[in-house]
N, C-alpha and C. Protein backbone atom coordinates (compact mmCIF):
# COMPACT_ATOMS: atom_id res chain seq x y z
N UNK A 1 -13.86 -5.55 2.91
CA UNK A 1 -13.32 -5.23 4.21
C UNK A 1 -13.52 -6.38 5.19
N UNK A 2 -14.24 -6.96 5.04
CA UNK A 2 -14.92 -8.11 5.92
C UNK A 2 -13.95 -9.36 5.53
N UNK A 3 -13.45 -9.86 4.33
CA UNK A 3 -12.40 -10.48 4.18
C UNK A 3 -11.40 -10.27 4.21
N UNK A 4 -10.94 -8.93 4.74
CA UNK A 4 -9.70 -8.36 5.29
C UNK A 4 -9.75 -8.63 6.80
N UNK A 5 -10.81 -8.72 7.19
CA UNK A 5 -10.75 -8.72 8.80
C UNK A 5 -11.13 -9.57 9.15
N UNK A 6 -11.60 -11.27 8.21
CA UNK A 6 -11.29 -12.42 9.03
C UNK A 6 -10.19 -12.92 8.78
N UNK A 7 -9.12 -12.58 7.39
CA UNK A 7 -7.70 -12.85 6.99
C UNK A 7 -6.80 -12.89 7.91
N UNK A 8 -7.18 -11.25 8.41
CA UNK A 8 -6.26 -10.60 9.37
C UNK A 8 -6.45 -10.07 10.56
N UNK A 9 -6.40 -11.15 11.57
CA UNK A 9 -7.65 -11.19 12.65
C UNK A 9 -6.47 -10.30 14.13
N UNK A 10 -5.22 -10.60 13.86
CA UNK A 10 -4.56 -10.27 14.52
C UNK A 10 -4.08 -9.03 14.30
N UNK A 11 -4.24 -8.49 12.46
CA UNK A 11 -3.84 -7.16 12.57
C UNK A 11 -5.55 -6.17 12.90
N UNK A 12 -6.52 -6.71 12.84
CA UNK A 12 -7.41 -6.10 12.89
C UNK A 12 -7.46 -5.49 14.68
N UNK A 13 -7.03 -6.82 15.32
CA UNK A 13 -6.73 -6.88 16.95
C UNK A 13 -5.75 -5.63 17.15
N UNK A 14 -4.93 -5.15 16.22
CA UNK A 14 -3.75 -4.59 17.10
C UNK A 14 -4.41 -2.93 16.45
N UNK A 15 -5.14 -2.99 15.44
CA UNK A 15 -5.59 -1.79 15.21
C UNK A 15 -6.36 -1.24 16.02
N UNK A 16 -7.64 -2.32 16.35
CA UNK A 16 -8.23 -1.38 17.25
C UNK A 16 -7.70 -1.25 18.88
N UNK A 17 -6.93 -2.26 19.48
CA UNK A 17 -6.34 -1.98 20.15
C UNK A 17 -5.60 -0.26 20.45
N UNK A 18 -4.64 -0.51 19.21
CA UNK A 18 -3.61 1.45 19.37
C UNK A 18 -4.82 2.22 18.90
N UNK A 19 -6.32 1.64 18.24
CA UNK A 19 -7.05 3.29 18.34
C UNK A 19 -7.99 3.58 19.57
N UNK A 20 -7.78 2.51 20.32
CA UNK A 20 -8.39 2.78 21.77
C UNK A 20 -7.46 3.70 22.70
N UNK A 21 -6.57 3.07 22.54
CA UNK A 21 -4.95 3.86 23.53
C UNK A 21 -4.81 4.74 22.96
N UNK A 22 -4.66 5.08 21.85
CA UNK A 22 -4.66 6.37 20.81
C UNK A 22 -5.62 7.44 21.69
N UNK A 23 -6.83 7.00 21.90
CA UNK A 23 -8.21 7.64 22.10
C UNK A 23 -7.92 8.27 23.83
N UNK A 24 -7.69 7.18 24.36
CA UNK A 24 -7.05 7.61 26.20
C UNK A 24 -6.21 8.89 25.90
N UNK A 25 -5.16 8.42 25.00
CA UNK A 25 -4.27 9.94 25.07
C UNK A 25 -4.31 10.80 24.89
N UNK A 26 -5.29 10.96 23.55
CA UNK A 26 -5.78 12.24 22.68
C UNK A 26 -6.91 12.77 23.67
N UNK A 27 -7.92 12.10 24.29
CA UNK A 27 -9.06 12.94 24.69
C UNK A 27 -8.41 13.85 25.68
N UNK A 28 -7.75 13.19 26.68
CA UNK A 28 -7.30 14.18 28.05
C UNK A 28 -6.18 15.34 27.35
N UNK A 29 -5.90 15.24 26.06
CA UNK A 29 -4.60 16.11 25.97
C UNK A 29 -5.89 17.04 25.14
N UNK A 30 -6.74 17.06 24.67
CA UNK A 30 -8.27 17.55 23.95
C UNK A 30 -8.57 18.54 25.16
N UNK A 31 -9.23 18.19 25.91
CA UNK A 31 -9.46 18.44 27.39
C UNK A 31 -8.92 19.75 28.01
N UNK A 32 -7.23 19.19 27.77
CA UNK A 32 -6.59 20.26 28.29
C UNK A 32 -6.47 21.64 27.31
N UNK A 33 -6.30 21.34 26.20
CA UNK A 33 -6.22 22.29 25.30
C UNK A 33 -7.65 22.92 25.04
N UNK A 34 -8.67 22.25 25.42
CA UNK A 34 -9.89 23.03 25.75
C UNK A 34 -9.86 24.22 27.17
N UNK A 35 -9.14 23.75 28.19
CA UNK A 35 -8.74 24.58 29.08
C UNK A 35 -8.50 25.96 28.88
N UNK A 36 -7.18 25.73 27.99
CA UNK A 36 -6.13 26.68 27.66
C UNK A 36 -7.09 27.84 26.76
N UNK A 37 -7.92 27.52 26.60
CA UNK A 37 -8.59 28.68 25.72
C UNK A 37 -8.61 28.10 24.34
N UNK A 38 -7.93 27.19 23.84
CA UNK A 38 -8.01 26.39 22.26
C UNK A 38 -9.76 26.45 22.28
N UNK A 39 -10.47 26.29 21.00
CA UNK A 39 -11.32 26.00 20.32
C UNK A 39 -11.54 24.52 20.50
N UNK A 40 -13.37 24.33 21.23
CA UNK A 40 -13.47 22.58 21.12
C UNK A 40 -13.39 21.65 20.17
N UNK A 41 -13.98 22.88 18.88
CA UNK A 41 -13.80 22.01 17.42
C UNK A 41 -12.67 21.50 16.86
N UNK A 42 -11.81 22.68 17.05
CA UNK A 42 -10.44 22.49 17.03
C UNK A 42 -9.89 21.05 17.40
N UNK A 43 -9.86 21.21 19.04
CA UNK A 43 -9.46 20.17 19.59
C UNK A 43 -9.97 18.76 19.15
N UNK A 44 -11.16 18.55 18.91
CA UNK A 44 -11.95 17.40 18.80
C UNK A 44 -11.52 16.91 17.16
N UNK A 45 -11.17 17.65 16.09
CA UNK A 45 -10.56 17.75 15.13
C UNK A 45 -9.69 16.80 15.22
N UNK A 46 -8.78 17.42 16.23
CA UNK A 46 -7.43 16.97 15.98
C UNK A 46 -7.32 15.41 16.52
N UNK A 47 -8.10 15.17 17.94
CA UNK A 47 -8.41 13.84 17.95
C UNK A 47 -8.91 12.94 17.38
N UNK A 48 -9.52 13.42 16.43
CA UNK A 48 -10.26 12.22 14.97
C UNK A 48 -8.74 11.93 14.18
N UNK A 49 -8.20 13.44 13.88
CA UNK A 49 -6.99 13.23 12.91
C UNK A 49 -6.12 12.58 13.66
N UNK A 50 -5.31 12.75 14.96
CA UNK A 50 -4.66 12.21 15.38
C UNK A 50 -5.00 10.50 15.75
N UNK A 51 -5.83 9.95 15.70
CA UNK A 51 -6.16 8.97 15.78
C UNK A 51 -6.67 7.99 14.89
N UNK A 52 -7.95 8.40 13.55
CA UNK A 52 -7.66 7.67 12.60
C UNK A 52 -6.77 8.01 11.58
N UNK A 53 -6.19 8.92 11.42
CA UNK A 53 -4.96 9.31 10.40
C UNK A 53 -3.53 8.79 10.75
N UNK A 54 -3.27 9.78 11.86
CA UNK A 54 -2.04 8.99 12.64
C UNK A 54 -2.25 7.49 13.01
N UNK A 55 -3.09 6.70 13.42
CA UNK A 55 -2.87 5.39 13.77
C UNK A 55 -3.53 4.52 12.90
N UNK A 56 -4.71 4.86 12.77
CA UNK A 56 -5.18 3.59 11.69
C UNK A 56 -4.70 3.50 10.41
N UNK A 57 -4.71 5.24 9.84
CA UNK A 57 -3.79 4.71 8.35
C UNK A 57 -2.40 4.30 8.40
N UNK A 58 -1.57 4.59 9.65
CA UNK A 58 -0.64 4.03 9.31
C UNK A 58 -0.06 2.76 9.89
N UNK A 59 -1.33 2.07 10.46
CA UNK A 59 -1.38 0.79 10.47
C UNK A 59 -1.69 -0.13 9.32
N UNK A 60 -2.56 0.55 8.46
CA UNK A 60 -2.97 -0.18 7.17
C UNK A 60 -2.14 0.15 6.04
N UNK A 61 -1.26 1.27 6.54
CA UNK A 61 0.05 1.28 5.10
C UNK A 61 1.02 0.48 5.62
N UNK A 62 0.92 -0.18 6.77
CA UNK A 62 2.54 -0.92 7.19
C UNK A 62 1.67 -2.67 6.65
N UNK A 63 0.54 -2.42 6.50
CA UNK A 63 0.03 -3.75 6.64
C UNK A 63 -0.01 -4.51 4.58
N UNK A 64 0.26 -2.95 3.98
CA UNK A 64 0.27 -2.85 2.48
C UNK A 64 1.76 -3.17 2.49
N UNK A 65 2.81 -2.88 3.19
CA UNK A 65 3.78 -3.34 3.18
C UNK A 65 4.29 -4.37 3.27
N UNK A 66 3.82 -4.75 4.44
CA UNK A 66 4.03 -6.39 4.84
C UNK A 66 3.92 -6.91 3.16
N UNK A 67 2.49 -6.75 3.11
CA UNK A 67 1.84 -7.70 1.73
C UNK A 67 3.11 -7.67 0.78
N UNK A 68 3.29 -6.29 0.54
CA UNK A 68 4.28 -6.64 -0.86
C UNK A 68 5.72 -6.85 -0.63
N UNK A 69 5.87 -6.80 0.66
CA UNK A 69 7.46 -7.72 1.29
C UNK A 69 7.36 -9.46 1.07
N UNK A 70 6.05 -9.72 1.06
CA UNK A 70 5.57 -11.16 1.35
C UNK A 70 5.63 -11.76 -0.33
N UNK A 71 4.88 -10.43 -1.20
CA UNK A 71 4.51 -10.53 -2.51
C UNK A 71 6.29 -11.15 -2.99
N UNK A 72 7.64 -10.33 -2.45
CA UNK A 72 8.63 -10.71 -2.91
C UNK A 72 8.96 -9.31 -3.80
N UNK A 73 8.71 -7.76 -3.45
CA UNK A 73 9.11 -6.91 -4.50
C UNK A 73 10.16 -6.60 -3.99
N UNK A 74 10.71 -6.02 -4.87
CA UNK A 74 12.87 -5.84 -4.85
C UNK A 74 12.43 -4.52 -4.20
N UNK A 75 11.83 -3.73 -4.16
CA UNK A 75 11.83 -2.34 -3.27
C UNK A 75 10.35 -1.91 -2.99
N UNK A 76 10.29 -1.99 -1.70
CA UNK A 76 8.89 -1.26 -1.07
C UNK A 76 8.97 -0.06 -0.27
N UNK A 77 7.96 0.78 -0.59
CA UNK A 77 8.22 2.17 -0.33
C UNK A 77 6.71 2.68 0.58
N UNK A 78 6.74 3.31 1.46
CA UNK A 78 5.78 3.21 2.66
C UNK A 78 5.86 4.49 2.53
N UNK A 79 4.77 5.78 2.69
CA UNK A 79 4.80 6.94 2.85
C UNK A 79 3.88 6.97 4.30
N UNK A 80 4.48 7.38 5.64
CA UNK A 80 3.32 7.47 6.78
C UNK A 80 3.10 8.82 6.76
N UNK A 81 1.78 8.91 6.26
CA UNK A 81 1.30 10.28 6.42
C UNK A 81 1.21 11.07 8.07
N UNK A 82 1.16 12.22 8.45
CA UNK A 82 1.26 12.80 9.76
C UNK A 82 2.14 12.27 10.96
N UNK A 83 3.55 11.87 9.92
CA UNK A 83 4.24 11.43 11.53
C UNK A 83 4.42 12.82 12.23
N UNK A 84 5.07 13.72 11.72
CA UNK A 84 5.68 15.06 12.33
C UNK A 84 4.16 15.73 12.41
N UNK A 85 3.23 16.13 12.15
CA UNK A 85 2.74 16.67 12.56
C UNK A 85 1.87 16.99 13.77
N UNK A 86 1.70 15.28 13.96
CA UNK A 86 1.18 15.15 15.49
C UNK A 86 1.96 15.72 16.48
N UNK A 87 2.95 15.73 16.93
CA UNK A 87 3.49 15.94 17.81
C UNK A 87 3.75 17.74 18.11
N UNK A 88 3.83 18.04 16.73
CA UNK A 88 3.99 19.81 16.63
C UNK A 88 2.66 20.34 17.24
N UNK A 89 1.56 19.66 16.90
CA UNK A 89 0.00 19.98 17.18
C UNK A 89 -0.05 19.76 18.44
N UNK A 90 0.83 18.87 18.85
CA UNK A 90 0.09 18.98 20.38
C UNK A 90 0.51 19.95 21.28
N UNK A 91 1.82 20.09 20.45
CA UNK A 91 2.91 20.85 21.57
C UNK A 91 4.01 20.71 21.74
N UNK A 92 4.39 19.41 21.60
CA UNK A 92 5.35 18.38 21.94
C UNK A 92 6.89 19.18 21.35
N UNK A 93 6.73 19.65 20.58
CA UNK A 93 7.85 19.46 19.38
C UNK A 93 8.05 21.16 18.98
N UNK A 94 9.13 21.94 19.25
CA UNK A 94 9.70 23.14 19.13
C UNK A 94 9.97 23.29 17.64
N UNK A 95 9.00 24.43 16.60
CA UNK A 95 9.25 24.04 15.16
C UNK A 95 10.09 25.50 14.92
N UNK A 96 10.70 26.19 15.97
CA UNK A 96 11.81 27.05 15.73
C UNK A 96 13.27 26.41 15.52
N UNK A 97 13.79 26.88 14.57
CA UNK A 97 15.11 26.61 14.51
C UNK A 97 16.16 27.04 15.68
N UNK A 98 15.91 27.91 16.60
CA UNK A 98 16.53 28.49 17.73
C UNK A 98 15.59 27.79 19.17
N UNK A 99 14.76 27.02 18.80
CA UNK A 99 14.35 26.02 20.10
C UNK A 99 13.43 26.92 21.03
N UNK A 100 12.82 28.13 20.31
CA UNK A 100 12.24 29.13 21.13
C UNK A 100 11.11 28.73 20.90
């Protein structure tokens, strides 16, 4: 890991960067959903997941990508785990088919 992160000094920069900003967004939206009557564990949950799942892994699968775009493979295939689900979890995102 340590020769991953003097290699890649700029992607290491931009990771922890979006898991700081990541962290601003998630705690106060934590916060609020602690308000609402949600569960703290709950909430605090979801800010670990939403932040190293949603951002760091899928900073380090775009960064597995790069590599084998660079490597020269005829097809690279990227799976980002929890795009859709963040947003349903927070709220954001209506998972009725009638928008109710």
């Amino acid at each position: 890991m340590l020769v991953f992160a003097v290699l890649n000094v700029p992607a290491v920069l931009r990771i922890l960067g979006l898991l700081l900003l990541e962290l601003v967004i998630a705690v106060p939206l934590a916060l609020l959903g602690v308000i609402k009557g949600h569960g703290w564990g709950r909430e605090m949950s979801m800010v670990l997941s939403r932040t190293f799942i949603g951002i760091g892994l899928r900073e380090v699968v775009t960064i597995g990508g790069k590599v084998d775009v660079t490597r020269g493979l005829p097809v690279v295939h990227l799976n980002f785990l929890a795009t859709t689900s963040l947003p349903i979890a927070a709220g954001r995102v209506r998972t009725s088919p009638t928008g109710r």
